[in-house]
PDB file of N, CA and C in Angstrom:
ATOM      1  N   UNK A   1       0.834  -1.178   0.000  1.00  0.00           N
ATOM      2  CA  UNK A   1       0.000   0.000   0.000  1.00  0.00           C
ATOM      3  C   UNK A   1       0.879   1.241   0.000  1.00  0.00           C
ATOM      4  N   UNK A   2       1.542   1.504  -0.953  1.00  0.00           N
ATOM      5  CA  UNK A   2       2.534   2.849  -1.082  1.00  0.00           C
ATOM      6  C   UNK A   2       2.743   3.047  -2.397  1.00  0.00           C
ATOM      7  N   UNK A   3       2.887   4.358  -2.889  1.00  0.00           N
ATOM      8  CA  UNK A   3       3.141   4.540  -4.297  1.00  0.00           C
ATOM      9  C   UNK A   3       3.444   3.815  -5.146  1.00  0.00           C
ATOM     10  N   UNK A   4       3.028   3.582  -6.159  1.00  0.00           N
ATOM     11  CA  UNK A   4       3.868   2.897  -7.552  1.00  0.00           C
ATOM     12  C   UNK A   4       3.648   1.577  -6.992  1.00  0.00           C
ATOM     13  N   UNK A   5       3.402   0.627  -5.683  1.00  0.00           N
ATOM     14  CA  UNK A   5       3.457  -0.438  -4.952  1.00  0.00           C
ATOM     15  C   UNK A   5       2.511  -1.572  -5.471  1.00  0.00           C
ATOM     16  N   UNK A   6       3.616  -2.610  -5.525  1.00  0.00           N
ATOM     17  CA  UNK A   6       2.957  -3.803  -6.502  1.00  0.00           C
ATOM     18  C   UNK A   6       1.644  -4.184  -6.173  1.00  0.00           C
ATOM     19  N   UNK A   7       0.950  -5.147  -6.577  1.00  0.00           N
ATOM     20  CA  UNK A   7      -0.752  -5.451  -6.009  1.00  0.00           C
ATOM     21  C   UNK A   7      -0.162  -6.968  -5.369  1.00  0.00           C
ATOM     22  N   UNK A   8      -0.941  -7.204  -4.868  1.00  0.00           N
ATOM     23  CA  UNK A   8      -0.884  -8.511  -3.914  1.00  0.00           C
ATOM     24  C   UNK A   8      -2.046  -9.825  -4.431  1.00  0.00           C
ATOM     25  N   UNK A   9      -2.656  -9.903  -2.831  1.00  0.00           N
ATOM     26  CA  UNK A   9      -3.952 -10.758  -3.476  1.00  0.00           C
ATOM     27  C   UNK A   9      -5.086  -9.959  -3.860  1.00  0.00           C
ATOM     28  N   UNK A  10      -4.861  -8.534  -3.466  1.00  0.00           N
ATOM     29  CA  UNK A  10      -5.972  -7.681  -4.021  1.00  0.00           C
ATOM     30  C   UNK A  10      -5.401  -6.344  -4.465  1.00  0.00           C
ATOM     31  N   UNK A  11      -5.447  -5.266  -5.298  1.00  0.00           N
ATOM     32  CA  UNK A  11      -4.854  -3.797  -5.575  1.00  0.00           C
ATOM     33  C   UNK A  11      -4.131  -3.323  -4.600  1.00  0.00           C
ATOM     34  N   UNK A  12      -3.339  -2.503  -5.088  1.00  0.00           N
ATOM     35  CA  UNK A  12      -2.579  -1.717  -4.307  1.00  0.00           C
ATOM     36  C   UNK A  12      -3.616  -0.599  -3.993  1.00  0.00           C
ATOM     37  N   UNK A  13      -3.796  -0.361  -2.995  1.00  0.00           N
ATOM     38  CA  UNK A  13      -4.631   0.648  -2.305  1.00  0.00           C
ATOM     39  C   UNK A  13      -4.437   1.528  -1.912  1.00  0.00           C
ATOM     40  N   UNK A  14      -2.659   2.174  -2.379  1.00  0.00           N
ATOM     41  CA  UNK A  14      -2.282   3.223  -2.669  1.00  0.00           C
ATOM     42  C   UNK A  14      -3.578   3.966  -3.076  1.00  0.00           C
ATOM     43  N   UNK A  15      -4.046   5.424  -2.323  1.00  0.00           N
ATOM     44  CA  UNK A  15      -4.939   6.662  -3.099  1.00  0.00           C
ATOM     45  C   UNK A  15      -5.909   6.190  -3.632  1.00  0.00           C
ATOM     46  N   UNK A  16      -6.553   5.143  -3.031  1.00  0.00           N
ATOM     47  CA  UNK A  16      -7.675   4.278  -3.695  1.00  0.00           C
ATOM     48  C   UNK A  16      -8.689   5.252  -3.568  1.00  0.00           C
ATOM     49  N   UNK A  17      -9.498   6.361  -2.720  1.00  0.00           N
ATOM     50  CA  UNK A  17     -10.244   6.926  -1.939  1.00  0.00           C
ATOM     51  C   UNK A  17     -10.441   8.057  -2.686  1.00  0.00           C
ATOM     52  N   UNK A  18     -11.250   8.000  -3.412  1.00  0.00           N
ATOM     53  CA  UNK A  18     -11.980   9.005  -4.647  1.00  0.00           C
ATOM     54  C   UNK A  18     -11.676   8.664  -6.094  1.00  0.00           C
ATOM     55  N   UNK A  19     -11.181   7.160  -6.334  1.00  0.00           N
ATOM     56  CA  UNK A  19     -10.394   6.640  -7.500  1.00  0.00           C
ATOM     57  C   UNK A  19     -11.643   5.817  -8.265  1.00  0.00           C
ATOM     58  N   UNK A  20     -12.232   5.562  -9.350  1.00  0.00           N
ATOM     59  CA  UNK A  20     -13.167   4.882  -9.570  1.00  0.00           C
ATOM     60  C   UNK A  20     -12.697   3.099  -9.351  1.00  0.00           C
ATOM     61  N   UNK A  21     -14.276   2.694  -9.217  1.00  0.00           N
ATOM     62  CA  UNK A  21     -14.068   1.076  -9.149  1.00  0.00           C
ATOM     63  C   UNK A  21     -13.332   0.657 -10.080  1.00  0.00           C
ATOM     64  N   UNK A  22     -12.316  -0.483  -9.407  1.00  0.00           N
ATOM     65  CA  UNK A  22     -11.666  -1.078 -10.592  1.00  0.00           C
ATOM     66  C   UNK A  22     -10.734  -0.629 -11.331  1.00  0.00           C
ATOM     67  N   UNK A  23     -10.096   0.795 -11.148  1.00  0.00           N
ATOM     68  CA  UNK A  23      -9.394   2.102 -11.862  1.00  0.00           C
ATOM     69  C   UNK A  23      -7.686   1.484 -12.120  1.00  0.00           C
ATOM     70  N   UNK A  24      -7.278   0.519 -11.493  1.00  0.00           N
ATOM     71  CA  UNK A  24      -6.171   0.101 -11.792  1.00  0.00           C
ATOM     72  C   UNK A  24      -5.645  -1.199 -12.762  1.00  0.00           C
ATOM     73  N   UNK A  25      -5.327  -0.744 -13.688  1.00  0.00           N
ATOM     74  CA  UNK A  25      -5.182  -1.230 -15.451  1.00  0.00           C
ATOM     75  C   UNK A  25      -4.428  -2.628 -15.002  1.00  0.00           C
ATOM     76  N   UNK A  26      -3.510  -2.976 -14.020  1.00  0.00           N
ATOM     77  CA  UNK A  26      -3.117  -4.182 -13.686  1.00  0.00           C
ATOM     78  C   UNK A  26      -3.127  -5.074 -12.653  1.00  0.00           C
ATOM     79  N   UNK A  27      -4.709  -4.383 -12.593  1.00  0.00           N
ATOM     80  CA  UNK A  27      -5.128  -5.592 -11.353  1.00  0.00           C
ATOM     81  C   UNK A  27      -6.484  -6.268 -11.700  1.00  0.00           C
ATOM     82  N   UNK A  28      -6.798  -7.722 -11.984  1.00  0.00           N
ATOM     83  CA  UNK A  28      -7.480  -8.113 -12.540  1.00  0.00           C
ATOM     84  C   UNK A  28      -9.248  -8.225 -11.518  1.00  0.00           C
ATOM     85  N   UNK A  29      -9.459  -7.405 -11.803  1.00  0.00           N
ATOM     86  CA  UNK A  29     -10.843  -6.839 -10.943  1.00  0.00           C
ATOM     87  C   UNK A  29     -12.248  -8.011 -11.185  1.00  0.00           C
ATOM     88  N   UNK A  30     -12.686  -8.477 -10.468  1.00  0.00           N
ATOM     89  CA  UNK A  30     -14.395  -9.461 -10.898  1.00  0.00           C
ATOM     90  C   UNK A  30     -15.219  -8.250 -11.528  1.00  0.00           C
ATOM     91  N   UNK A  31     -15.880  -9.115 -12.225  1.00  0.00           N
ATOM     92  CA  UNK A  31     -16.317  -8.068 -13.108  1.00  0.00           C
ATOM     93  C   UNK A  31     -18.299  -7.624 -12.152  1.00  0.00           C
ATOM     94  N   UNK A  32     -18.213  -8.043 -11.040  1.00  0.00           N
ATOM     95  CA  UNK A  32     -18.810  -7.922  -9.880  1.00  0.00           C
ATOM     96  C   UNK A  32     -18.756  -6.275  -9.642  1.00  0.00           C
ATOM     97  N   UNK A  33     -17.500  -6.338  -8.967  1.00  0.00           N
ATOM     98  CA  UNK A  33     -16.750  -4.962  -8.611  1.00  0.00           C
ATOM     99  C   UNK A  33     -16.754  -4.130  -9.520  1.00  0.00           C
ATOM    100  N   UNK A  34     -15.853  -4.314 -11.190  1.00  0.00           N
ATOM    101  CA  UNK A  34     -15.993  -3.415 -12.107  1.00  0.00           C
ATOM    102  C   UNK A  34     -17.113  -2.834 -12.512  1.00  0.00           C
ATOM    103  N   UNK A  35     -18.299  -3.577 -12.362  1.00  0.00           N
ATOM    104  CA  UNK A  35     -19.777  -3.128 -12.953  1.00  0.00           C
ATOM    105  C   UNK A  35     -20.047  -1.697 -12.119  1.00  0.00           C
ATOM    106  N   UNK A  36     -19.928  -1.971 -10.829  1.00  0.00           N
ATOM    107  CA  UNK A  36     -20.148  -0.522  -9.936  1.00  0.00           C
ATOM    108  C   UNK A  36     -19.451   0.766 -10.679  1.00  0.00           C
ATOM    109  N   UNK A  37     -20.303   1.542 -10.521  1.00  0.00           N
ATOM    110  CA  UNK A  37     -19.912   3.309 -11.312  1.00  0.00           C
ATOM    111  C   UNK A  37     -19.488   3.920 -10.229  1.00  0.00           C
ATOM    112  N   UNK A  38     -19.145   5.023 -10.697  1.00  0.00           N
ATOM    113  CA  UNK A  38     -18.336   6.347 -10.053  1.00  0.00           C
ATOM    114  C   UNK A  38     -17.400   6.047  -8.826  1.00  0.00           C
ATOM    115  N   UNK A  39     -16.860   6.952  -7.821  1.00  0.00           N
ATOM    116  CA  UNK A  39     -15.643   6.800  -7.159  1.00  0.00           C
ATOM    117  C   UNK A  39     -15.673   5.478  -5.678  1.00  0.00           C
ATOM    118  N   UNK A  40     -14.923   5.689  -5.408  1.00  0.00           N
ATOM    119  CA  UNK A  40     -14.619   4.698  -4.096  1.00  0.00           C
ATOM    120  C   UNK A  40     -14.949   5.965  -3.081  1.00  0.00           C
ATOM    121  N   UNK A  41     -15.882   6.513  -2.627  1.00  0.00           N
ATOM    122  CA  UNK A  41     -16.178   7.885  -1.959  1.00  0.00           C
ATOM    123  C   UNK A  41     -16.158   7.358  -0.236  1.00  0.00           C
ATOM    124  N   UNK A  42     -15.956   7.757   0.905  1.00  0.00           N
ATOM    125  CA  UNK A  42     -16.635   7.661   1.759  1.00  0.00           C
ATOM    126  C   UNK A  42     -18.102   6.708   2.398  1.00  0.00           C
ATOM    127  N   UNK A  43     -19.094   6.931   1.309  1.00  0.00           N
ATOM    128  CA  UNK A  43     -19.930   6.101   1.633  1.00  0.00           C
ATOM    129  C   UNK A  43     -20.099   4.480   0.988  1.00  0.00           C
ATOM    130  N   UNK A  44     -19.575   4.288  -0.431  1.00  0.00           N
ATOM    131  CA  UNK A  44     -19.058   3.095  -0.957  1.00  0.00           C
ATOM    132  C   UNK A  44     -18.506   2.063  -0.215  1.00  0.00           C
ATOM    133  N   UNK A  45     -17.068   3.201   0.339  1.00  0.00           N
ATOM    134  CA  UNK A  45     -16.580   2.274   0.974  1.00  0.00           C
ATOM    135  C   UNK A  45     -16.871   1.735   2.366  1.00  0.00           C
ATOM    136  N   UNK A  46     -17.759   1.948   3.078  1.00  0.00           N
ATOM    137  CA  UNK A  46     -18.432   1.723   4.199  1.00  0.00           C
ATOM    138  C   UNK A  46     -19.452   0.792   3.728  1.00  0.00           C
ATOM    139  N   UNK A  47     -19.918   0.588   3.046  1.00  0.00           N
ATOM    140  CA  UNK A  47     -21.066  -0.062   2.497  1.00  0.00           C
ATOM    141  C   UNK A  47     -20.153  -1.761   2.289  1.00  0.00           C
ATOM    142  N   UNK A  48     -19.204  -1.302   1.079  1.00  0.00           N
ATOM    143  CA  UNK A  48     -18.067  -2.445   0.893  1.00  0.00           C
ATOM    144  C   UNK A  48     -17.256  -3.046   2.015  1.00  0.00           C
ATOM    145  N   UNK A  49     -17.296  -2.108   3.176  1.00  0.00           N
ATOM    146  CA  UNK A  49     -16.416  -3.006   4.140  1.00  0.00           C
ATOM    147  C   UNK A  49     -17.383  -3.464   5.030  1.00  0.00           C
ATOM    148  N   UNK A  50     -18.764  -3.248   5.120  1.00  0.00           N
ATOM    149  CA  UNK A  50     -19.696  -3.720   5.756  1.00  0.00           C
ATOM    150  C   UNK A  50     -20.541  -4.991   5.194  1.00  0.00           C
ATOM    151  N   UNK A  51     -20.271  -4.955   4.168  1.00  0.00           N
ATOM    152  CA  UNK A  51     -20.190  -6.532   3.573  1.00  0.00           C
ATOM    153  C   UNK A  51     -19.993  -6.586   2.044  1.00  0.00           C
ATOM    154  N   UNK A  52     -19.098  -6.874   1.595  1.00  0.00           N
ATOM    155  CA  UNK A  52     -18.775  -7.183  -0.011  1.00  0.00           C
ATOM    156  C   UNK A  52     -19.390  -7.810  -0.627  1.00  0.00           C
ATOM    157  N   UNK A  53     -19.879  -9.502  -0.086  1.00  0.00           N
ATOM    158  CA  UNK A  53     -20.852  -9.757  -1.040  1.00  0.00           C
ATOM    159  C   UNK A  53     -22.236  -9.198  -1.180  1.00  0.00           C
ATOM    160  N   UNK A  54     -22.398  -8.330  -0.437  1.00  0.00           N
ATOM    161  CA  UNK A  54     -23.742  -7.935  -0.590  1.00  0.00           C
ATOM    162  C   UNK A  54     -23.425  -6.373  -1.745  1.00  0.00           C
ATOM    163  N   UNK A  55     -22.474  -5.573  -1.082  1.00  0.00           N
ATOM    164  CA  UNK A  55     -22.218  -4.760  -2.334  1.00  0.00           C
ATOM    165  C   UNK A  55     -21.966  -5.498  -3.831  1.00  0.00           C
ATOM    166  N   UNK A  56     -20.717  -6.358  -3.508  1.00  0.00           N
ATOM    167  CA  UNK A  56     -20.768  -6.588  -5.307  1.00  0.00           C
ATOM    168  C   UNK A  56     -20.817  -8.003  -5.258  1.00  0.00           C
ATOM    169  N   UNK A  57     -22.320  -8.676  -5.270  1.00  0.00           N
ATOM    170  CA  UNK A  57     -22.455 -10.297  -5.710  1.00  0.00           C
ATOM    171  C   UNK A  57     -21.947 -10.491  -6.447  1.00  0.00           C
ATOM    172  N   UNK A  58     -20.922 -11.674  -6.171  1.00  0.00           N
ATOM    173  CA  UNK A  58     -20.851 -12.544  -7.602  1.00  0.00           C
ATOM    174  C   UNK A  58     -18.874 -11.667  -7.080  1.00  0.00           C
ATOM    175  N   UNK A  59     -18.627 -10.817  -6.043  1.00  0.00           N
ATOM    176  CA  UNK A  59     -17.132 -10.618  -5.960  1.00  0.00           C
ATOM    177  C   UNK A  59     -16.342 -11.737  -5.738  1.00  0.00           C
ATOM    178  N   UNK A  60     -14.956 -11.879  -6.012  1.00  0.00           N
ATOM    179  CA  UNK A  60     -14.167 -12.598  -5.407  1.00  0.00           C
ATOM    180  C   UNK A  60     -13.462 -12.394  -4.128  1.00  0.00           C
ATOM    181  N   UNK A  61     -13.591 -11.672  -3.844  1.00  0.00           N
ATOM    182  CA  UNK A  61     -13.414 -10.909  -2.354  1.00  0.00           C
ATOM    183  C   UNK A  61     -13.514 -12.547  -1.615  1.00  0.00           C
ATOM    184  N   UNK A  62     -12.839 -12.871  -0.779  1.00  0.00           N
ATOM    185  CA  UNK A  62     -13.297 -13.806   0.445  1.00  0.00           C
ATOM    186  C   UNK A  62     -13.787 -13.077   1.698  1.00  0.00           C
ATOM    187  N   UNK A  63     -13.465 -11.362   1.908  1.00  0.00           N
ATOM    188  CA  UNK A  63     -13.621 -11.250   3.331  1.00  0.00           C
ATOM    189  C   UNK A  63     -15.143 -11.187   3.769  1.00  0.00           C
ATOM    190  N   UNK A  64     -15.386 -11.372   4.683  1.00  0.00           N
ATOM    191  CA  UNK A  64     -16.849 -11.464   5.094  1.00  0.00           C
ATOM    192  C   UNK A  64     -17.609 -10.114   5.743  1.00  0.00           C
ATOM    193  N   UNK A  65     -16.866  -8.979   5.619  1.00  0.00           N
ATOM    194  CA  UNK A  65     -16.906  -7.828   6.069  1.00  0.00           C
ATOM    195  C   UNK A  65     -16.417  -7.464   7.442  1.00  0.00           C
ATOM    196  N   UNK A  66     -16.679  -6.129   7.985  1.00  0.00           N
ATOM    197  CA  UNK A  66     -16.987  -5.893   9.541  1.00  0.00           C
ATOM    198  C   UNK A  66     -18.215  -5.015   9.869  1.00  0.00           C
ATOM    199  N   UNK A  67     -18.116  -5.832  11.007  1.00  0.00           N
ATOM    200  CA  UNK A  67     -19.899  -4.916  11.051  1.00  0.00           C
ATOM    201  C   UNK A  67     -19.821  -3.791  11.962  1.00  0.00           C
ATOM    202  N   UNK A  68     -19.047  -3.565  12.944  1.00  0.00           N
ATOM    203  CA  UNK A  68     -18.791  -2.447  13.735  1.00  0.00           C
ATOM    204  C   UNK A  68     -18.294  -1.216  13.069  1.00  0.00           C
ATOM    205  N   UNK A  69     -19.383  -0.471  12.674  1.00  0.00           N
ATOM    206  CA  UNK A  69     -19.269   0.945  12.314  1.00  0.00           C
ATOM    207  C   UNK A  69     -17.753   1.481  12.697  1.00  0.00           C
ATOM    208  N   UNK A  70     -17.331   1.341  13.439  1.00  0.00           N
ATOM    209  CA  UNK A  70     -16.058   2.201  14.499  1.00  0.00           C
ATOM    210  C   UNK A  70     -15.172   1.327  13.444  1.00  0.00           C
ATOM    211  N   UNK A  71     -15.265   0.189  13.540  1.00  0.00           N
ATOM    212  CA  UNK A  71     -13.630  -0.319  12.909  1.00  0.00           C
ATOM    213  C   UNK A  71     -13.669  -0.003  11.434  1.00  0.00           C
ATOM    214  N   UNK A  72     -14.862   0.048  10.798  1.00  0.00           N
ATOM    215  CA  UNK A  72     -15.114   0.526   9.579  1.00  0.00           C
ATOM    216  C   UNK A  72     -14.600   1.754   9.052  1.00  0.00           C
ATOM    217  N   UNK A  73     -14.652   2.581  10.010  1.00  0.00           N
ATOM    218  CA  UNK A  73     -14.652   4.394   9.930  1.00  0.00           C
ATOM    219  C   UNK A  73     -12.575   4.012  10.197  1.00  0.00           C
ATOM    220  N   UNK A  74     -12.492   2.784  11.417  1.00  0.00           N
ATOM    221  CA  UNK A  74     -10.540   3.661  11.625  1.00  0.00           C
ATOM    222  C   UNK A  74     -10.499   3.276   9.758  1.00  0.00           C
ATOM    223  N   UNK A  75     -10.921   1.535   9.315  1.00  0.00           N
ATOM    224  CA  UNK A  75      -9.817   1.189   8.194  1.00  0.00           C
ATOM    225  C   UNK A  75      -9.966   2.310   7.194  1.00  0.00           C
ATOM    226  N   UNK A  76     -11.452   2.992   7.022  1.00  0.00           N
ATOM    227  CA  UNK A  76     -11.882   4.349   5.761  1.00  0.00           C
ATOM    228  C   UNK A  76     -10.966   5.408   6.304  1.00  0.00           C
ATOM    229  N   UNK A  77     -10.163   5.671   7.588  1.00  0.00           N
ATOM    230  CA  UNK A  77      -9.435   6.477   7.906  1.00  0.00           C
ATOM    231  C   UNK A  77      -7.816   6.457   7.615  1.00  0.00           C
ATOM    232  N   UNK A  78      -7.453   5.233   7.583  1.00  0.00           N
ATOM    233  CA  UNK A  78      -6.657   4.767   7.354  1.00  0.00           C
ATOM    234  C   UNK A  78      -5.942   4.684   5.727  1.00  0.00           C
ATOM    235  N   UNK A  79      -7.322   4.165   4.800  1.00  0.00           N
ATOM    236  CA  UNK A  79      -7.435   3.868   3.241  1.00  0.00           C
ATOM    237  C   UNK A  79      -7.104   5.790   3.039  1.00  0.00           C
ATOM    238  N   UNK A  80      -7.801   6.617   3.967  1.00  0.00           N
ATOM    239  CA  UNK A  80      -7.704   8.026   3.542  1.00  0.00           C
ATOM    240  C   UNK A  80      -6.145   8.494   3.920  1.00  0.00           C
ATOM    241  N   UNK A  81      -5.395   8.140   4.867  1.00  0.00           N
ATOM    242  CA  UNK A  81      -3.680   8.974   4.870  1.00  0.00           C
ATOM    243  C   UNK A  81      -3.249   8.447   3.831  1.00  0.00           C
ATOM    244  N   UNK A  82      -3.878   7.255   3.191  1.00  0.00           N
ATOM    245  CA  UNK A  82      -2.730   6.369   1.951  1.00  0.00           C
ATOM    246  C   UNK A  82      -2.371   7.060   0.588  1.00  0.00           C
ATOM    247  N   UNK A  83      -2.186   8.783   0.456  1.00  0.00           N
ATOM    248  CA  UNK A  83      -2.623   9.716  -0.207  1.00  0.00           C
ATOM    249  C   UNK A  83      -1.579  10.897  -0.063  1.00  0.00           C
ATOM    250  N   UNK A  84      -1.020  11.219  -1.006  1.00  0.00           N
ATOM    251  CA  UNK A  84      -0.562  12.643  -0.640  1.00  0.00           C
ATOM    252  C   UNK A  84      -1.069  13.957  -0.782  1.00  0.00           C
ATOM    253  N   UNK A  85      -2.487  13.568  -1.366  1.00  0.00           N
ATOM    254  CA  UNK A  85      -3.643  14.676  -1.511  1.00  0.00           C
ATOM    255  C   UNK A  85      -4.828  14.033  -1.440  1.00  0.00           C
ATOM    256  N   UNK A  86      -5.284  13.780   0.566  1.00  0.00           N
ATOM    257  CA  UNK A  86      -6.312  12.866   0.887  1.00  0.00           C
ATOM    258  C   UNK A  86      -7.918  13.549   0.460  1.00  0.00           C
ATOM    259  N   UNK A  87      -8.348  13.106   0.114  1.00  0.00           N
ATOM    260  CA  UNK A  87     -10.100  13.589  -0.102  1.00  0.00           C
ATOM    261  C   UNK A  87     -10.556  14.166   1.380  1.00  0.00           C
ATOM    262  N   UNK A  88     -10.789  15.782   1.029  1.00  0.00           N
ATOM    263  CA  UNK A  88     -11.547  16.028   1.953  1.00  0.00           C
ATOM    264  C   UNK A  88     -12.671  15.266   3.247  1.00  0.00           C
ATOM    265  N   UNK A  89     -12.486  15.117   4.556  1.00  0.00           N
ATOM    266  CA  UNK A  89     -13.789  14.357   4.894  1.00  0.00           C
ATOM    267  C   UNK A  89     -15.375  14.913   4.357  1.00  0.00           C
ATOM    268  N   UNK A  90     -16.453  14.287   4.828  1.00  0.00           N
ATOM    269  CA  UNK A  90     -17.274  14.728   4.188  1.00  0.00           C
ATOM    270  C   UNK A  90     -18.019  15.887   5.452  1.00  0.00           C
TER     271      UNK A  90
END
């Protein structure tokens, strides 16, 4: 998760946080995930870490989400320093 930084089992999540779904040309995305429009905003991603298969059926994602609002908000806090020009909060 740092600049230019290779992808793993899932994207580099380098500045992911206002970037559209799927936006990185060498990471092979389910076409689950790619179907979703516009950015990775604040509320997306709360939705997505609160459960993936329910945001994008049919993802390859294995994680099963988290459901505690609080741990949701540190990792969306977290995905936001990964940035050298973080998206305003809302």
């Amino acid at each position: 998760m740092n600049e230019g930084g290779r992808n793993g089992v899932g994207p580099n999540l380098y500045d992911v946080v206002g970037k559209p779904h799927g936006h990185l040309e060498n990471f092979n995305y389910s076409a689950a995930l790619k179907a979703h429009q516009g950015p990775w905003n604040y509320d997306e991603l709360d939705r997505w870490l609160a459960n993936p298969q329910g945001y994008a059926p049919g993802t390859r994602m294995g994680f099963v989400g988290l459901k505690d609002p609080k741990d949701r908000a540190n990792v969306i806090a977290y995905l936001r320093s990964l940035s050298a020009n973080p998206v305003p909060l809302p």
